[in-house]
C-alpha atoms as a PDB file:
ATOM      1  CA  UNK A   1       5.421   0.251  -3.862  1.00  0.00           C
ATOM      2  CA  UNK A   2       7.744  -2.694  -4.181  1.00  0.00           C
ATOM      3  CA  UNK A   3      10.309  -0.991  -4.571  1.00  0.00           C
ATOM      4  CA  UNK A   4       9.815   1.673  -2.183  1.00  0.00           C
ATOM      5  CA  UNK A   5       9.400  -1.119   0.547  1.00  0.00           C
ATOM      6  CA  UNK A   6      12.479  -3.056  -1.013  1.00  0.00           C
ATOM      7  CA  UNK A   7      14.623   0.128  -0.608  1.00  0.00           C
ATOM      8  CA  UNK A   8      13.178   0.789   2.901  1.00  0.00           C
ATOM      9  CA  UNK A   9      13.843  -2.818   3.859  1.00  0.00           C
ATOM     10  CA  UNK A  10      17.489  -2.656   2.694  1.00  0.00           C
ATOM     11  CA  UNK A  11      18.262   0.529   4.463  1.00  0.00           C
ATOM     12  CA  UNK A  12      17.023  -0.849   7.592  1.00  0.00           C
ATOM     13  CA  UNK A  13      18.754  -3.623   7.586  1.00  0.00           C
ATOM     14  CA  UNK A  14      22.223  -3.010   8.645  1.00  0.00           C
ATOM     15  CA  UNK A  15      21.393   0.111  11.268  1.00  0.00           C
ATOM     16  CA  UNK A  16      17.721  -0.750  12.823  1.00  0.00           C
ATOM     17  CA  UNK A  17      16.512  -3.104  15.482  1.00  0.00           C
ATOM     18  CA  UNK A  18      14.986  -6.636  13.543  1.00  0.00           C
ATOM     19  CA  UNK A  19      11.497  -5.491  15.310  1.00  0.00           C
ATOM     20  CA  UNK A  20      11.884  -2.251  13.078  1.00  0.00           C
ATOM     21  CA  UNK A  21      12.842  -4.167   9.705  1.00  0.00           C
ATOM     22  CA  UNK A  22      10.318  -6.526  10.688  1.00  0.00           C
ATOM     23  CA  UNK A  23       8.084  -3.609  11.009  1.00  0.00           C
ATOM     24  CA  UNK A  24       8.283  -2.425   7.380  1.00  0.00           C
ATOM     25  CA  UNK A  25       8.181  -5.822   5.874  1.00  0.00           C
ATOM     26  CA  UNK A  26       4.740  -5.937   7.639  1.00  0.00           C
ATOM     27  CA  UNK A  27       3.337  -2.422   6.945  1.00  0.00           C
ATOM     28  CA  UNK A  28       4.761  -3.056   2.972  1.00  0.00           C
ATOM     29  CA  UNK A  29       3.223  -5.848   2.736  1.00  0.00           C
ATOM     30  CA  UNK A  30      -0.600  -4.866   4.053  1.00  0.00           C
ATOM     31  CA  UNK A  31       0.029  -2.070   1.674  1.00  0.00           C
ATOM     32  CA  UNK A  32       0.516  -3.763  -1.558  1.00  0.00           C
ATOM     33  CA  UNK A  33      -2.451  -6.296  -0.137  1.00  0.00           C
ATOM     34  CA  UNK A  34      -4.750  -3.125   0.557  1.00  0.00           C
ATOM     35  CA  UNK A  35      -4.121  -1.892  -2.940  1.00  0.00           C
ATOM     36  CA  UNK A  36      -4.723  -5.382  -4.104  1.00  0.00           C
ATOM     37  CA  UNK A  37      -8.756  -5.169  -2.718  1.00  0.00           C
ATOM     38  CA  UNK A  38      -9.015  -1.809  -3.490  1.00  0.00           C
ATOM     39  CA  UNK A  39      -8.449  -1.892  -6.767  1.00  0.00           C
ATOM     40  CA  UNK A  40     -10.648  -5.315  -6.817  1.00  0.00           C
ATOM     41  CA  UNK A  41     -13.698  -3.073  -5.713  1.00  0.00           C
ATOM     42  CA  UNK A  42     -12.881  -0.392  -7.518  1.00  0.00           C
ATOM     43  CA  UNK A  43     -13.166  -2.738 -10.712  1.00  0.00           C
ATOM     44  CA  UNK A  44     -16.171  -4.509  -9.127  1.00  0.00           C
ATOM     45  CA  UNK A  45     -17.936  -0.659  -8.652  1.00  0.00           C
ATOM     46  CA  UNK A  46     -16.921   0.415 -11.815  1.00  0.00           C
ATOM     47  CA  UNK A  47     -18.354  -2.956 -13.556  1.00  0.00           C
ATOM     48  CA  UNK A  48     -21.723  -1.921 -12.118  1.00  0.00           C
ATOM     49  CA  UNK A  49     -21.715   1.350 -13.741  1.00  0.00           C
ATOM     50  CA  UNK A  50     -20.481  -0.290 -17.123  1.00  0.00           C
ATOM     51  CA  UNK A  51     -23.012  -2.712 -17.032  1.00  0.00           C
ATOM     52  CA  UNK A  52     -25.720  -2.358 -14.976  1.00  0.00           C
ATOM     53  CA  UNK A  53     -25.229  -5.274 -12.903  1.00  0.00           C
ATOM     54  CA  UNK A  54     -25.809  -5.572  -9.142  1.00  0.00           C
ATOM     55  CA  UNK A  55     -22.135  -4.962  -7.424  1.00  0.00           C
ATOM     56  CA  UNK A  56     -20.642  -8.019  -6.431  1.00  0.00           C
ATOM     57  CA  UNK A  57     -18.712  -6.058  -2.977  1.00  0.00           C
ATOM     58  CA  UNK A  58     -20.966  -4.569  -0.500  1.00  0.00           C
ATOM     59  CA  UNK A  59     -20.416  -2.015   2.253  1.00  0.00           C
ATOM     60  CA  UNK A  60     -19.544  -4.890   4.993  1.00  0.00           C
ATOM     61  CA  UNK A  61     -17.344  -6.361   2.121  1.00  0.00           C
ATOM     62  CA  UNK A  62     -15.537  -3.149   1.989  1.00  0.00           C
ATOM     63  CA  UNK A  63     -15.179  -2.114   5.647  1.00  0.00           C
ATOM     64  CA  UNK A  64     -13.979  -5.620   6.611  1.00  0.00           C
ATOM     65  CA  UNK A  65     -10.885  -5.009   4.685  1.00  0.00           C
ATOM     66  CA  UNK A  66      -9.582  -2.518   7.117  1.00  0.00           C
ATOM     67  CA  UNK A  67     -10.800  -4.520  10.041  1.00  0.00           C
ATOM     68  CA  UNK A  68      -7.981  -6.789   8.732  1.00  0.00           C
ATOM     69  CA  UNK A  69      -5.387  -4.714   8.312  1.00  0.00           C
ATOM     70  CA  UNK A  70      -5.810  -3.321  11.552  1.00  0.00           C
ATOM     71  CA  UNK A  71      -5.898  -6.857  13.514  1.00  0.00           C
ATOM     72  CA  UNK A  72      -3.041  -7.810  11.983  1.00  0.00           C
ATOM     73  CA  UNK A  73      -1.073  -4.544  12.625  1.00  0.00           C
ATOM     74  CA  UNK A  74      -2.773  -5.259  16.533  1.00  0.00           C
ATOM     75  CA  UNK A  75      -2.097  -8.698  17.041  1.00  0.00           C
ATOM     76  CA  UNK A  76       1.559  -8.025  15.125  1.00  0.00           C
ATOM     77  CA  UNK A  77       2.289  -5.243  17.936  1.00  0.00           C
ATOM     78  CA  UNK A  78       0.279  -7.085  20.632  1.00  0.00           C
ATOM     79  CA  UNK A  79       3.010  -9.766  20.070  1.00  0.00           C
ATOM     80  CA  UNK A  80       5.727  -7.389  20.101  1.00  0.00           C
ATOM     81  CA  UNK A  81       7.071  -9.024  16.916  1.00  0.00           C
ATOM     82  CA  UNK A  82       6.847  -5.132  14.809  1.00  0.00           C
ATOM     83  CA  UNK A  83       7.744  -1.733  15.692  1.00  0.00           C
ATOM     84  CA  UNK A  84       4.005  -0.022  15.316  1.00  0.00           C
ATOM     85  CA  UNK A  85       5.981   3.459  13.965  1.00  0.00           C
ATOM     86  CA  UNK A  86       8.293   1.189  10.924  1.00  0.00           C
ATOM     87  CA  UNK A  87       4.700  -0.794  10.488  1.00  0.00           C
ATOM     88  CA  UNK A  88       3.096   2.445   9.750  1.00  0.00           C
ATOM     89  CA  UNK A  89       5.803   3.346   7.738  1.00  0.00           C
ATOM     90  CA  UNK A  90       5.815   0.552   5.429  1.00  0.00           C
ATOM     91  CA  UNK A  91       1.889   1.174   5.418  1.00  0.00           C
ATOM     92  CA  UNK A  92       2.950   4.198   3.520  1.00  0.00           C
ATOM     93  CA  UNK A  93       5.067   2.982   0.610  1.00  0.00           C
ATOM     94  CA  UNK A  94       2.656   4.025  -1.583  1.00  0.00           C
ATOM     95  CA  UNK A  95       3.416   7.997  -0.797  1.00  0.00           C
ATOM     96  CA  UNK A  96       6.342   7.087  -2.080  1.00  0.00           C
ATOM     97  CA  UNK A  97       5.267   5.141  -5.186  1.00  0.00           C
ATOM     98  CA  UNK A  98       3.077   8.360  -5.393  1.00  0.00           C
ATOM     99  CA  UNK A  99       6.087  10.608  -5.627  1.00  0.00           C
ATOM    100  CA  UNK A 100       8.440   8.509  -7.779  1.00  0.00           C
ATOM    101  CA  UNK A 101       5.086   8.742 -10.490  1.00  0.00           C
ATOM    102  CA  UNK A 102       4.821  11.978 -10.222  1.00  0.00           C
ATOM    103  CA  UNK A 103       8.368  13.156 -10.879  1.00  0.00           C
ATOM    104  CA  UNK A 104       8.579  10.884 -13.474  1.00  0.00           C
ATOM    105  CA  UNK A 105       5.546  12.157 -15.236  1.00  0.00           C
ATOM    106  CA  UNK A 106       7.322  15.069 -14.744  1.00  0.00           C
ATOM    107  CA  UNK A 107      10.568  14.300 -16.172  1.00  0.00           C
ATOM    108  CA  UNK A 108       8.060  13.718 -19.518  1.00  0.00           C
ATOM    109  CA  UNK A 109       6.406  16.444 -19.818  1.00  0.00           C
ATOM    110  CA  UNK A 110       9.261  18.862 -19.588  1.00  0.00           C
ATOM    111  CA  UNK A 111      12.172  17.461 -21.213  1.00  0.00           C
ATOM    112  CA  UNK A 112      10.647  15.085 -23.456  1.00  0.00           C
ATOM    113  CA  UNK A 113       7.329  17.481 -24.483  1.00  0.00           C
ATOM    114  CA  UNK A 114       4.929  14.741 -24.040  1.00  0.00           C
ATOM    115  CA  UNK A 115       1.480  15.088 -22.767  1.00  0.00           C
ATOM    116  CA  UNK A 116       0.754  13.212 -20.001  1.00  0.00           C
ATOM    117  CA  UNK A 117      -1.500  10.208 -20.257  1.00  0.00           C
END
């Protein structure tokens, strides 16, 4: 995801407006921050399971994290400091971390015979 948003960043750079740039640092940013909690409460769930334990996240825990995002992605286009379409954008660097995975996987199992892991 960094490096989708890196690329993304450095493409913009020279041919968009700054609010557009500005726009994708922002959305890559909440992204790699979003996958930050999630996988937090996903270890935090999966602890529970593991060991019985009461979960230390709850619902309000877990909801409030998108409240977040999306007051900062508000207030950011509120202040007319982001382009909301690049901010969206950048909120979807992980499609492309996704992708890059996935044909690399790829890559693997064809040409080198490996089983995926």
């Amino acid at each position: 995801m960094i490096f989708a948003t890196t690329l993304a960043l450095m493409a913009s750079l020279p041919f968009a407006q700054w609010r557009v740039t500005a726009g994708l640092l922002l959305g890559g940013a909440l992204s790699l921050l979003n996958h930050h909690w999630l996988s937090r409460s996903t270890t935090a769930a999966l602890s529970v399971v593991a060991h019985g334990t009461k979960p230390s996240i709850g619902l309000a825990q877990y909801v409030f994290r998108y409240a977040v995002l999306a007051g900062v992605v508000f207030a950011a286009y509120k202040l007319n400091v982001v382009s909301l379409t690049a901010t969206i954008a950048g909120l979807c660097s992980f499609v492309a971390a996704l992708f890059v995975e996935a044909f690399r996987e790829l890559y693997f199992v064809i040409i080198h015979r490996e089983e995926p892991t």
